[in-house]
Protein backbone atom coordinates (compact mmCIF):
# COMPACT_ATOMS: atom_id res chain seq x y z
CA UNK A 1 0.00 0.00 0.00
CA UNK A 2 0.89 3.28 -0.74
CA UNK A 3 4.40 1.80 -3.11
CA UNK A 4 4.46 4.73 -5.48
CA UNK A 5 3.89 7.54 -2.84
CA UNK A 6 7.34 9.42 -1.25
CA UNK A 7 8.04 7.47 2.03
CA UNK A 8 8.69 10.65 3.84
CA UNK A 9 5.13 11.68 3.28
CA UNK A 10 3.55 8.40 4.55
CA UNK A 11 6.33 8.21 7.42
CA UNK A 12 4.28 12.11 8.17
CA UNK A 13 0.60 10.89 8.62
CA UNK A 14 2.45 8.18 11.05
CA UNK A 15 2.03 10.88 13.80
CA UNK A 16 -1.75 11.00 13.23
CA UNK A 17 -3.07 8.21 15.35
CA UNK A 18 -5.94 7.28 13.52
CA UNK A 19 -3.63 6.88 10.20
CA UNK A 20 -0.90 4.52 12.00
CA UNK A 21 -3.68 2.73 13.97
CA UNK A 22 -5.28 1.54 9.93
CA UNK A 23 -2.20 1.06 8.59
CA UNK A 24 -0.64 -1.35 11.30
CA UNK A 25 -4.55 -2.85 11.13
CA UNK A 26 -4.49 -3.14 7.48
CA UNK A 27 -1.02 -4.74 7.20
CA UNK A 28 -2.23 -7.06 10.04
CA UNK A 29 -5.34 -8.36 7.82
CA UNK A 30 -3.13 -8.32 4.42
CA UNK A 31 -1.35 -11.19 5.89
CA UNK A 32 -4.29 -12.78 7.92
CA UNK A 33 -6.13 -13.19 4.04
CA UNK A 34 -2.44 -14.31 2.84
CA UNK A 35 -1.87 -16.90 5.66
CA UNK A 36 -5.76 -17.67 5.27
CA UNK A 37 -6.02 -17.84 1.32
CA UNK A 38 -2.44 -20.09 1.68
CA UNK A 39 -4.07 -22.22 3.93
CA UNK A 40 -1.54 -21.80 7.01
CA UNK A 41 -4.33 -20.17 8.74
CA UNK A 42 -7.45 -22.01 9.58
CA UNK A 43 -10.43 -19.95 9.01
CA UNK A 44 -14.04 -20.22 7.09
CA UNK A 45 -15.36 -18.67 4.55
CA UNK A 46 -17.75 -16.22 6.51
CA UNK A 47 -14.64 -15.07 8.48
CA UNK A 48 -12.27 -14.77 5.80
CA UNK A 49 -15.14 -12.61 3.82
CA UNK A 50 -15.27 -10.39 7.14
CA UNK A 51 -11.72 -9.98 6.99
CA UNK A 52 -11.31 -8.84 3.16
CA UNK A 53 -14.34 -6.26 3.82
CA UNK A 54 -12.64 -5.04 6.83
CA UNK A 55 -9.31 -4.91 5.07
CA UNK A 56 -10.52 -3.10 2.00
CA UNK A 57 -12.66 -0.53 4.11
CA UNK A 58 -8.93 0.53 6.37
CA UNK A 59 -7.27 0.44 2.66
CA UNK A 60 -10.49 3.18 1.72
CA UNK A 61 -10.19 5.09 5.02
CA UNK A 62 -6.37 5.59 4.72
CA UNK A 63 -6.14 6.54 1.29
CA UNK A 64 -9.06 9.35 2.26
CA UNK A 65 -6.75 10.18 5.02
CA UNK A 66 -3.40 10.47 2.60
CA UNK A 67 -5.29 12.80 0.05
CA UNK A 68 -6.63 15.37 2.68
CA UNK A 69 -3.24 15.64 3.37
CA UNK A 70 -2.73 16.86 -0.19
């Protein structure tokens, strides 16, 4: 997330807590759905759906967060 941005201007919405709090969030699901989708992680369908919707809504909320910035 976020590759082709400048680091230093993610690295600056870091100090916003609500930013770092998605991002670490986000980066926790990405590789929940990985482990999940590689089967090293045990989970059902209904809770691996959950877990993409919740992914892709911190994914939404922090790119509306990196383009007030701009």
């Amino acid at each position: 997330m976020f590759e082709g941005q400048p680091q230093a201007e993610v690295e600056a919405l870091m100090h916003n807590p609500e930013f770092k709090q998605l991002y670490q969030r986000h980066k926790q699901l990405d590789k929940q759905v990985l482990d999940a989708e590689l089967g090293v992680l045990a989970v059902d369908d209904v809770t691996l759906s959950q877990m993409k919707r919740e992914k892709l809504a911190a994914k939404d909320r922090l790119t509306r967060l990196f383009d007030q910035r701009h």
